[in-house]
Protein backbone atom coordinates (compact mmCIF):
# COMPACT_ATOMS: atom_id res chain seq x y z
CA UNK A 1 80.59 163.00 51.96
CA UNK A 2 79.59 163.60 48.18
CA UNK A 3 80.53 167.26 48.67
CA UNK A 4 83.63 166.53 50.68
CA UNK A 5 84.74 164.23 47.80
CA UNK A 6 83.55 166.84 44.93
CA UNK A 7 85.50 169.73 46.66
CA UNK A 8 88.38 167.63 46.90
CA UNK A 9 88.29 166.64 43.39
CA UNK A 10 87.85 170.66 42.62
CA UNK A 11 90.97 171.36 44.33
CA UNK A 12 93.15 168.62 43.16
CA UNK A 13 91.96 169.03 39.48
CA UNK A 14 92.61 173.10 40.19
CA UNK A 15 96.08 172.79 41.57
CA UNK A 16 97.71 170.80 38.44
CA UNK A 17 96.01 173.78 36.50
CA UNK A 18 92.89 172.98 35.42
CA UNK A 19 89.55 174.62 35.25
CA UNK A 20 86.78 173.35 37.14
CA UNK A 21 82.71 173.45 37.61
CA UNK A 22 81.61 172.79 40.57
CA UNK A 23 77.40 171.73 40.47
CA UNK A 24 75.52 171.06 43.29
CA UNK A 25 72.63 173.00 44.85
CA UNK A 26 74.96 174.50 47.59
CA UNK A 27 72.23 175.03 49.78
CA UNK A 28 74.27 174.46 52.76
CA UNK A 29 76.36 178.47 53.64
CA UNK A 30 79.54 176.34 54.68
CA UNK A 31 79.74 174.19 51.52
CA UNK A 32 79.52 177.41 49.34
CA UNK A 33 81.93 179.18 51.51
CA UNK A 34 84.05 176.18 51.09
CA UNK A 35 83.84 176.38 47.35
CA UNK A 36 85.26 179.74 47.22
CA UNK A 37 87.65 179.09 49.70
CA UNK A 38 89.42 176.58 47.50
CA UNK A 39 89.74 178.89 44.37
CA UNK A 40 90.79 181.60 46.48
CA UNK A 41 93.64 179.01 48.18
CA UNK A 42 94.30 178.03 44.57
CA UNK A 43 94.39 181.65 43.53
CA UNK A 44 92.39 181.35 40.84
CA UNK A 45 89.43 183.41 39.62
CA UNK A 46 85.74 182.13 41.58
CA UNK A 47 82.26 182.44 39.65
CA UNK A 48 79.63 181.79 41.87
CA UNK A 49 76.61 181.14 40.08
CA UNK A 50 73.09 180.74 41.82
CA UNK A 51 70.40 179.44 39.32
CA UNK A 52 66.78 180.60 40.00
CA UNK A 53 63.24 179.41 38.61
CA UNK A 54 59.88 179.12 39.92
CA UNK A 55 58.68 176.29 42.14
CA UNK A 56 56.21 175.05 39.71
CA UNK A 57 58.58 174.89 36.65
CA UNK A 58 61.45 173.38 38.69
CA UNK A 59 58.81 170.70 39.73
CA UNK A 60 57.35 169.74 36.06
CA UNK A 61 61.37 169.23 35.32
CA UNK A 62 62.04 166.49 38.48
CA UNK A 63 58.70 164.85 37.23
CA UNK A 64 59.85 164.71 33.97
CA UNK A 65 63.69 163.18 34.76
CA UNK A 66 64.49 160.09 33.39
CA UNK A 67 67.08 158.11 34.24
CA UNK A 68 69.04 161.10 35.93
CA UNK A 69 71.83 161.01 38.14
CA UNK A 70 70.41 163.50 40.38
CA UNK A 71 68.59 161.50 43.89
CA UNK A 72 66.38 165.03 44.16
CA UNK A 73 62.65 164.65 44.33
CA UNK A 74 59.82 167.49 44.40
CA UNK A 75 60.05 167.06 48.53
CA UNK A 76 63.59 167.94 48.90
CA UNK A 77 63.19 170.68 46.16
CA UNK A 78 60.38 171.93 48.15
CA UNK A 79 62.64 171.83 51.54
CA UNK A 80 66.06 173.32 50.02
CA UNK A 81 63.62 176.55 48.77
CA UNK A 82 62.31 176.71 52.17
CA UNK A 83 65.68 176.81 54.07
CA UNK A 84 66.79 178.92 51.53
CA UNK A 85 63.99 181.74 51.90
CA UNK A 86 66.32 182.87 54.89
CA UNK A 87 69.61 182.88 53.83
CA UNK A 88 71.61 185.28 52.03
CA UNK A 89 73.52 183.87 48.60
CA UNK A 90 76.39 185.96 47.61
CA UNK A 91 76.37 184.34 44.70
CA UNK A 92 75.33 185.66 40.77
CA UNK A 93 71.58 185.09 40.23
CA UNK A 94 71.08 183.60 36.59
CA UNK A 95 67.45 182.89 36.66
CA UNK A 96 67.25 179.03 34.92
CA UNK A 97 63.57 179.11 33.89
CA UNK A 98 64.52 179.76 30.32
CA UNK A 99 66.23 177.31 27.76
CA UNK A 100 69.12 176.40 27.98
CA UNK A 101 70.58 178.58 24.93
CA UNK A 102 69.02 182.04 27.33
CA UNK A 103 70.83 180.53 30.45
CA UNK A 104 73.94 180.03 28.73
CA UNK A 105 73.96 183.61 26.99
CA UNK A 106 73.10 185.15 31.17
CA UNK A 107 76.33 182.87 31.78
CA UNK A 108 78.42 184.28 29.50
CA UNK A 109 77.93 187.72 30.44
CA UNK A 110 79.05 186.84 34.19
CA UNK A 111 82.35 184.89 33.39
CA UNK A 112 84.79 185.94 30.76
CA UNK A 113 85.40 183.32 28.02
């Protein structure tokens, strides 16, 4: 339902002209197919950005959350890697384990400001 409701909110807040980030872990194929689906019907350009790090870094930065909005834990970290081992993403790779200044210059060079 929370992805339901987000892509909704993506394609209302695209059709009165807007821009829009979509972020969510997209593990699922059919919510990420959905994503680009709705820019596509909106005809409007789609950036599909898949951030990378390593298992161990991604798990000292759940640990160290406070007061986050995000219900993740190191279990279902460990779980969405695992079902993701098999899948392919068609998505850009920007790999995350770097601060957030290196992340946002690999952005940068994928979408056109």
């Amino acid at each position: 339902k929370v992805y339901e409701e987000m892509l909704h909110r993506a394609e209302t807040t695209l059709k009165v002209g807007s821009s829009v980030i979509v972020d969510a872990t997209f593990v699922k194929p059919e919510s990420r197919s959905q994503a680009e689906s709705i820019a596509r019907d909106c005809d409007v350009a789609f950036f599909g950005l898949w951030l990378t790090a390593d298992e161990t870094l991604l798990s000292s930065r759940i640990r160290s959350r406070r007061d986050d909005a995000s219900d993740s834990d190191e279990n279902i970290m460990r779980r969405q890697m695992k079902s993701l081992k098999s899948q392919k993403i068609g998505w850009q790779r920007i790999d995350a384990g770097f601060d957030a200044d290196t992340v946002l210059a690999q952005t940068r060079r994928i979408i056109p400001v």
